[in-house]
N, C-alpha and C. Protein backbone atom coordinates (compact mmCIF):
# COMPACT_ATOMS: atom_id res chain seq x y z
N UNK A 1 0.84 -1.16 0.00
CA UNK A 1 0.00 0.00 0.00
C UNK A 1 0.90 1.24 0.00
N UNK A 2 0.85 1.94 -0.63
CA UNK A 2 1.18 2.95 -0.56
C UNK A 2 0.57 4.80 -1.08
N UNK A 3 0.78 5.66 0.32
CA UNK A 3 0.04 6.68 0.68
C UNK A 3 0.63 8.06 0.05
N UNK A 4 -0.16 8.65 -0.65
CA UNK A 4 0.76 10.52 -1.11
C UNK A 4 -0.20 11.11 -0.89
N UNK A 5 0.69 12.23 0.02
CA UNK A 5 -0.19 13.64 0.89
C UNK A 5 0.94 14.59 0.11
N UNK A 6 0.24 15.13 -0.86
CA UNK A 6 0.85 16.17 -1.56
C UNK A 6 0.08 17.84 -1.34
N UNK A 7 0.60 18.73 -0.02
CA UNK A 7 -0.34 20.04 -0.10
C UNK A 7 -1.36 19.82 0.38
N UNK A 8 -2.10 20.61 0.44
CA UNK A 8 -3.85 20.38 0.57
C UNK A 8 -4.24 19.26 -0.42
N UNK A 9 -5.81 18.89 0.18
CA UNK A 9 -6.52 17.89 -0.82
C UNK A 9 -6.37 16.41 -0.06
N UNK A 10 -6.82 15.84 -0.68
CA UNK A 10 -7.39 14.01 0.02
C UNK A 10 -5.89 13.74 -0.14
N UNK A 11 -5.34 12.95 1.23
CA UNK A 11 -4.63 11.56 0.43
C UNK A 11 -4.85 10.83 -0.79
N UNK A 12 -3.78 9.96 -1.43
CA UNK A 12 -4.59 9.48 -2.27
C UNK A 12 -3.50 8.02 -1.83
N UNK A 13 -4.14 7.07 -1.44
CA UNK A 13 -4.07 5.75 -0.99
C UNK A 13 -4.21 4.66 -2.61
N UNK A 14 -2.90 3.80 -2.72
CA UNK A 14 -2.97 3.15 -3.77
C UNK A 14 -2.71 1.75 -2.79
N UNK A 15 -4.01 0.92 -3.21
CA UNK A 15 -3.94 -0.52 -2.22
C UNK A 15 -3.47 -1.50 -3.13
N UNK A 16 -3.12 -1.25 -4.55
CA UNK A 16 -2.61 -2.51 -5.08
C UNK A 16 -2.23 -1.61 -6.60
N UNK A 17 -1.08 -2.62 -6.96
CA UNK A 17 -0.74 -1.72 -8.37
C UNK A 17 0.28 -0.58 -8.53
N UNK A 18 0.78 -0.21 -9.39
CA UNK A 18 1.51 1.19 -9.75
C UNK A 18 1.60 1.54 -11.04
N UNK A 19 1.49 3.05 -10.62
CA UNK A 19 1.34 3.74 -12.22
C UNK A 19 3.04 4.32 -12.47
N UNK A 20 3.20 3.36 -13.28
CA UNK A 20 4.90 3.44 -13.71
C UNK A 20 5.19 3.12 -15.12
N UNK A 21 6.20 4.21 -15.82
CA UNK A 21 6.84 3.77 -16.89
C UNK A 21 7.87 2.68 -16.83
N UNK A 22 8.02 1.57 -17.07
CA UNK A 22 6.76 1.14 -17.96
C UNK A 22 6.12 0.21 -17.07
N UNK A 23 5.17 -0.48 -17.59
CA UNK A 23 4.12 -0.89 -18.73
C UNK A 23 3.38 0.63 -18.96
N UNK A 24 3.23 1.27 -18.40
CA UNK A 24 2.34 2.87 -19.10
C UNK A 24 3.50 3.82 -19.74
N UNK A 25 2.92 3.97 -21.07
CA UNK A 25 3.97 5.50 -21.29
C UNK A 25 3.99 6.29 -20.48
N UNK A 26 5.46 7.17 -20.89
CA UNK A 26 5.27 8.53 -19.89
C UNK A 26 3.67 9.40 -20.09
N UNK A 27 3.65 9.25 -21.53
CA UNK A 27 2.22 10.33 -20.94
C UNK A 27 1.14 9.69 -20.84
N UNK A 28 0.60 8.47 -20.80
CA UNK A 28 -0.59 7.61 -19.92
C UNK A 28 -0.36 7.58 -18.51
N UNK A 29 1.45 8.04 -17.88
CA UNK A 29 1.35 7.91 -16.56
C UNK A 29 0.83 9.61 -16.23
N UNK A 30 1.32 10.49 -16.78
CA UNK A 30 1.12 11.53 -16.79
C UNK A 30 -0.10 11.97 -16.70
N UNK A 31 -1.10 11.42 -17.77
CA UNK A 31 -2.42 11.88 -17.76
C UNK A 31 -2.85 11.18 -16.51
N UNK A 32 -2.48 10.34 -15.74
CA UNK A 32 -3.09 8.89 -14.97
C UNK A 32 -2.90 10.22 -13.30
N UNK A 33 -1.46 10.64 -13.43
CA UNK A 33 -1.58 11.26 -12.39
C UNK A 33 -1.86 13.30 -12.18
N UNK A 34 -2.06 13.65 -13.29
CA UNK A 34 -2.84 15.11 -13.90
C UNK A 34 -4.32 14.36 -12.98
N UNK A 35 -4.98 13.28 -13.52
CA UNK A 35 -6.43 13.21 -12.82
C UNK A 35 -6.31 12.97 -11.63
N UNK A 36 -5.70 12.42 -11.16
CA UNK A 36 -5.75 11.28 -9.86
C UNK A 36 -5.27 12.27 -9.01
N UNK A 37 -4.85 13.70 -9.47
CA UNK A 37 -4.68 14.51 -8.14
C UNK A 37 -5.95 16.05 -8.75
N UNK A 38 -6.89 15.96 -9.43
CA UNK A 38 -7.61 16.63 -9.72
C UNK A 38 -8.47 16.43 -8.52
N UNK A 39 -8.51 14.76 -8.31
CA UNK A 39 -9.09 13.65 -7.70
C UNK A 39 -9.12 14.45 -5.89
N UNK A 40 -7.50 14.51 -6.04
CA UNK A 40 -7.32 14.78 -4.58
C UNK A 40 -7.76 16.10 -4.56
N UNK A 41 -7.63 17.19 -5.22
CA UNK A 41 -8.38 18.74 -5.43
C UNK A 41 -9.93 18.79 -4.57
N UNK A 42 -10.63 17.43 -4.85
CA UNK A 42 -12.10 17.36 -4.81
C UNK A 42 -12.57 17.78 -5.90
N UNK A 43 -12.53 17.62 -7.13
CA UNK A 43 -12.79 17.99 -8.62
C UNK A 43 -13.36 16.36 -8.66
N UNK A 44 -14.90 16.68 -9.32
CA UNK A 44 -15.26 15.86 -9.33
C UNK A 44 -15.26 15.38 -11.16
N UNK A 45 -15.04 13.91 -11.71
CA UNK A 45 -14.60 13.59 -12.78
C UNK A 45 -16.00 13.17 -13.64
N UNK A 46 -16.04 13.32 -14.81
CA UNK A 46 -16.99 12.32 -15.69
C UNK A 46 -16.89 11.89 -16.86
N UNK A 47 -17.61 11.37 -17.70
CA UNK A 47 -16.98 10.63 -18.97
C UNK A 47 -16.58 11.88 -20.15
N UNK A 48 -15.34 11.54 -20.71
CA UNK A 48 -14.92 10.34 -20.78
C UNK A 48 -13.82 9.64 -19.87
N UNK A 49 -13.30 11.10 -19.23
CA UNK A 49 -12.21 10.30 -18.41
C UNK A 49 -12.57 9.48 -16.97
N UNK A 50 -13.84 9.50 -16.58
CA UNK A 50 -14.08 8.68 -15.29
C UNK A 50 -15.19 8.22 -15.29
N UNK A 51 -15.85 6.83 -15.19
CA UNK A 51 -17.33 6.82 -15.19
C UNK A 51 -17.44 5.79 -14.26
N UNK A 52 -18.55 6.10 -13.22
CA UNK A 52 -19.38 5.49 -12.15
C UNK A 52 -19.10 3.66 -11.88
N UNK A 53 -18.70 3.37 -11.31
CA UNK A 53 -18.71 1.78 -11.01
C UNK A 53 -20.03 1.21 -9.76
N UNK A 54 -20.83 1.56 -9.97
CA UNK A 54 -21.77 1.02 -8.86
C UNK A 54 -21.77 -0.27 -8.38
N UNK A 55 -21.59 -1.14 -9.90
CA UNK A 55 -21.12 -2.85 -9.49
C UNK A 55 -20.50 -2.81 -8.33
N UNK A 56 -19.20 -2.23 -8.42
CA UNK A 56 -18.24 -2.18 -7.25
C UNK A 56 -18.60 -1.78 -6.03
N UNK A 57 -19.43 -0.76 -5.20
CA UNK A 57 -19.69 0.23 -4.87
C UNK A 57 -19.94 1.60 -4.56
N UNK A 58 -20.91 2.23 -4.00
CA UNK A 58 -21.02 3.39 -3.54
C UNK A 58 -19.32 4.50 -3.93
N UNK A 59 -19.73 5.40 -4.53
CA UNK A 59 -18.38 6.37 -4.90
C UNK A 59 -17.73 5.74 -5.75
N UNK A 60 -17.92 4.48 -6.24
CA UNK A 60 -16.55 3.84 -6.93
C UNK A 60 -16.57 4.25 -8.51
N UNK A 61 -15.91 4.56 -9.07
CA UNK A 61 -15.60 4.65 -10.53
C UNK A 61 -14.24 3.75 -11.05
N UNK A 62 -14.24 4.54 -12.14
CA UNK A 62 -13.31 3.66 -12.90
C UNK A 62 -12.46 5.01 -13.93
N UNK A 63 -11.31 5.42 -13.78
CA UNK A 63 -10.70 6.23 -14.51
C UNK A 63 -10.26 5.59 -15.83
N UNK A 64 -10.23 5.99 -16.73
CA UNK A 64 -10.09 5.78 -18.33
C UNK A 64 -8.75 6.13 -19.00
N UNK A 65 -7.98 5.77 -19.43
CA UNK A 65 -6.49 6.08 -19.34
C UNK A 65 -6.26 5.66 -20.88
N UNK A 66 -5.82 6.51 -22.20
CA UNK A 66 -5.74 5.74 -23.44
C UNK A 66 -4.48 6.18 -23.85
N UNK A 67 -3.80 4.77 -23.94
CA UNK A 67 -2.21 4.64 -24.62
C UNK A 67 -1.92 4.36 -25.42
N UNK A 68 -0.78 4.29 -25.89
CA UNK A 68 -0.40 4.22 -27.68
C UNK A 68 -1.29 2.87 -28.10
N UNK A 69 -0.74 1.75 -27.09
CA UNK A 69 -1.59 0.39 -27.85
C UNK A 69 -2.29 0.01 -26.82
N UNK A 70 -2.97 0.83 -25.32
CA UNK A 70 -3.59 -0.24 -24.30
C UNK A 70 -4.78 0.87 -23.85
N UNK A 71 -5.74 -0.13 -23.40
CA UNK A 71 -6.64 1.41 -22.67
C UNK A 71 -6.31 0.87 -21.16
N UNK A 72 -5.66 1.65 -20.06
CA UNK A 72 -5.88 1.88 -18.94
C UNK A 72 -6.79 1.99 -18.20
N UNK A 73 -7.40 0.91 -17.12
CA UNK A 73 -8.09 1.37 -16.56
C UNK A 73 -7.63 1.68 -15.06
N UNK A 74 -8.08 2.31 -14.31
CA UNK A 74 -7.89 2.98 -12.53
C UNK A 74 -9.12 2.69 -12.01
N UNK A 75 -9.54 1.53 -11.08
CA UNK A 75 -10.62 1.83 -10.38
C UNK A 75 -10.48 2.63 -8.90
N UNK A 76 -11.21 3.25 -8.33
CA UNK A 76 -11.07 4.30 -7.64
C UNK A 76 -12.19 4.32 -6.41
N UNK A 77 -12.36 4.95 -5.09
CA UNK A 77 -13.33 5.23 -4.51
C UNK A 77 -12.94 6.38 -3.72
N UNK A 78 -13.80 7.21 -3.92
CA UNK A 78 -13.71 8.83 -3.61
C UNK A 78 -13.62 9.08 -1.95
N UNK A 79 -13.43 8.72 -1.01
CA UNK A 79 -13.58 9.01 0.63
C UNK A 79 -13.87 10.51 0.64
N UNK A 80 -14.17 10.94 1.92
CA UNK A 80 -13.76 12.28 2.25
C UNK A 80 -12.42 13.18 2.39
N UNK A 81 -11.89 12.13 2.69
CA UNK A 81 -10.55 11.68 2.94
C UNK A 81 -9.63 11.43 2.23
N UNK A 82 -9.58 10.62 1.50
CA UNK A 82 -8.96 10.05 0.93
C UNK A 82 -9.56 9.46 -0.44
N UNK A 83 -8.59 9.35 -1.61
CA UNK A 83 -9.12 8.67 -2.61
C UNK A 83 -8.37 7.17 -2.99
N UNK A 84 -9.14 6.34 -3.11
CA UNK A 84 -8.93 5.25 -3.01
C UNK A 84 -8.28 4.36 -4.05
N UNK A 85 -7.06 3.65 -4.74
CA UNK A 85 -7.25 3.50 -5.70
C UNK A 85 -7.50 1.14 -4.95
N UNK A 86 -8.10 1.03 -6.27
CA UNK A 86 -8.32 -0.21 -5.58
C UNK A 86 -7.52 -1.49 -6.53
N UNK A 87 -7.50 -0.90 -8.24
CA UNK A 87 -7.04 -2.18 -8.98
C UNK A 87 -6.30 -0.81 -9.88
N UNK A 88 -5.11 -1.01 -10.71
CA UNK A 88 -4.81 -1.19 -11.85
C UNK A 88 -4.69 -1.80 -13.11
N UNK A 89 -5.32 -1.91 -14.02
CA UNK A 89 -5.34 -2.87 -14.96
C UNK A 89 -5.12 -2.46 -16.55
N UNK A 90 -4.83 -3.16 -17.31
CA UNK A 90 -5.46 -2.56 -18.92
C UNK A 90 -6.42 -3.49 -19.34
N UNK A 91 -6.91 -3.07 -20.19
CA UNK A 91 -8.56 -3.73 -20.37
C UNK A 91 -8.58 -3.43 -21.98
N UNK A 92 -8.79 -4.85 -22.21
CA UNK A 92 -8.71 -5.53 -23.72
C UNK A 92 -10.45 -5.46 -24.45
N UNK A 93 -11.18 -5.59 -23.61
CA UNK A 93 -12.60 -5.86 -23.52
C UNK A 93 -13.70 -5.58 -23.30
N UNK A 94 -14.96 -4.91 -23.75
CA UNK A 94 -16.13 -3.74 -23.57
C UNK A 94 -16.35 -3.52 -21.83
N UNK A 95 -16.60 -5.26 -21.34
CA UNK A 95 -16.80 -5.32 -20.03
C UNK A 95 -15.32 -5.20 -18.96
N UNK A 96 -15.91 -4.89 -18.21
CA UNK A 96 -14.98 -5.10 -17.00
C UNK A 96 -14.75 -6.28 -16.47
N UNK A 97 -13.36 -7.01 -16.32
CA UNK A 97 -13.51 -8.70 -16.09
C UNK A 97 -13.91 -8.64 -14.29
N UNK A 98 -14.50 -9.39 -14.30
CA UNK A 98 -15.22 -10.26 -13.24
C UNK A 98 -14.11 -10.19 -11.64
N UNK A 99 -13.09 -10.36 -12.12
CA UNK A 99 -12.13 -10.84 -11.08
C UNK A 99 -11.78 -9.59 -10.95
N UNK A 100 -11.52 -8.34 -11.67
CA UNK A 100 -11.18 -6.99 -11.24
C UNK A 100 -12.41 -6.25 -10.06
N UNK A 101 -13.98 -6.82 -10.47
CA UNK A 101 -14.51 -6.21 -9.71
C UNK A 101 -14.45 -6.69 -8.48
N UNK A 102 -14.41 -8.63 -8.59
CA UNK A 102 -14.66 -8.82 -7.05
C UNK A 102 -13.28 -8.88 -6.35
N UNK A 103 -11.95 -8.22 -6.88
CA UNK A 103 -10.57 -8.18 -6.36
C UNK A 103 -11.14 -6.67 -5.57
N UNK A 104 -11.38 -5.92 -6.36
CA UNK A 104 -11.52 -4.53 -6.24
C UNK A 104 -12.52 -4.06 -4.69
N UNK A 105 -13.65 -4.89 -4.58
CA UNK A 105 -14.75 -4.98 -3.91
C UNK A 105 -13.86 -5.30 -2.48
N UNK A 106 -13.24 -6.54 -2.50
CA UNK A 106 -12.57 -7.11 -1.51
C UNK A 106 -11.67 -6.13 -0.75
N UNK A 107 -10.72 -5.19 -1.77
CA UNK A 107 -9.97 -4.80 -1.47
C UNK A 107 -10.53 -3.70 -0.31
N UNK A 108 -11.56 -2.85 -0.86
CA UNK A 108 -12.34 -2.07 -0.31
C UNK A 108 -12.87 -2.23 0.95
N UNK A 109 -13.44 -3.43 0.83
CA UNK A 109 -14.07 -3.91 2.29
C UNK A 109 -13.03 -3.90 3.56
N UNK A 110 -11.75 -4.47 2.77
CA UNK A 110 -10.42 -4.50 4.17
C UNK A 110 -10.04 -3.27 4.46
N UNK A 111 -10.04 -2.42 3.44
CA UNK A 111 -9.73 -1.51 3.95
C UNK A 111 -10.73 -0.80 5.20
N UNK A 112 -11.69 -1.08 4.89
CA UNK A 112 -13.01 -0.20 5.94
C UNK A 112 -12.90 -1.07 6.70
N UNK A 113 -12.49 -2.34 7.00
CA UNK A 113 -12.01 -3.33 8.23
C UNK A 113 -11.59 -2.65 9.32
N UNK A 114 -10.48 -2.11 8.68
CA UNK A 114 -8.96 -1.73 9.38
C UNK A 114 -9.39 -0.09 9.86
């Protein structure tokens, strides 16, 4: 897990994953972290670059990330606090695979465990 308190604005808590050159170009990491601290601003996001994950839960979305040959996805959950990231992935496929949501879901729940 790892936590960035940059200035004012939410933490932004990454529970699994990293946004690193490589596998992401510099500017898919770039655009990945331009949002993800818009994120921490309290700027709230919508399509095309962020759209709603309810499957997952309450606050959860999914950030949209498009690279030379991959689309990026970021799933996310907004706290008051903190913004959550829960999966990193690239995504080959219209749907969201199955195992990202219920990895993602899981991840979430431990965290509100703890």
């Amino acid at each position: 897990m790892l936590r960035v308190a940059v200035g004012s604005g939410k933490v932004l808590v990454i529970l699994s994953g990293e946004i690193k050159t490589p596998p992401m170009s510099a500017e898919a990491r770039r655009e990945a972290g331009f949002l993800l601290r818009q994120l921490q601003l309290g700027e709230s996001l919508s399509l095309p670059q962020s759209r709603p994950m309810p499957s997952i839960g309450p606050r959860c979305h999914e950030l949209r990330i498009n690279d030379a040959n991959k689309t990026w996805r970021i799933i996310y959950r907004a706290d008051s606090a903190e913004i959550l990231v829960a999966e990193i992935f690239s995504k080959s496929t219209r749907a969201t695979p199955r195992h990202v949501i219920d990895t993602s879901k899981q991840r979430l729940r431990q965290w509100d465990a703890e």
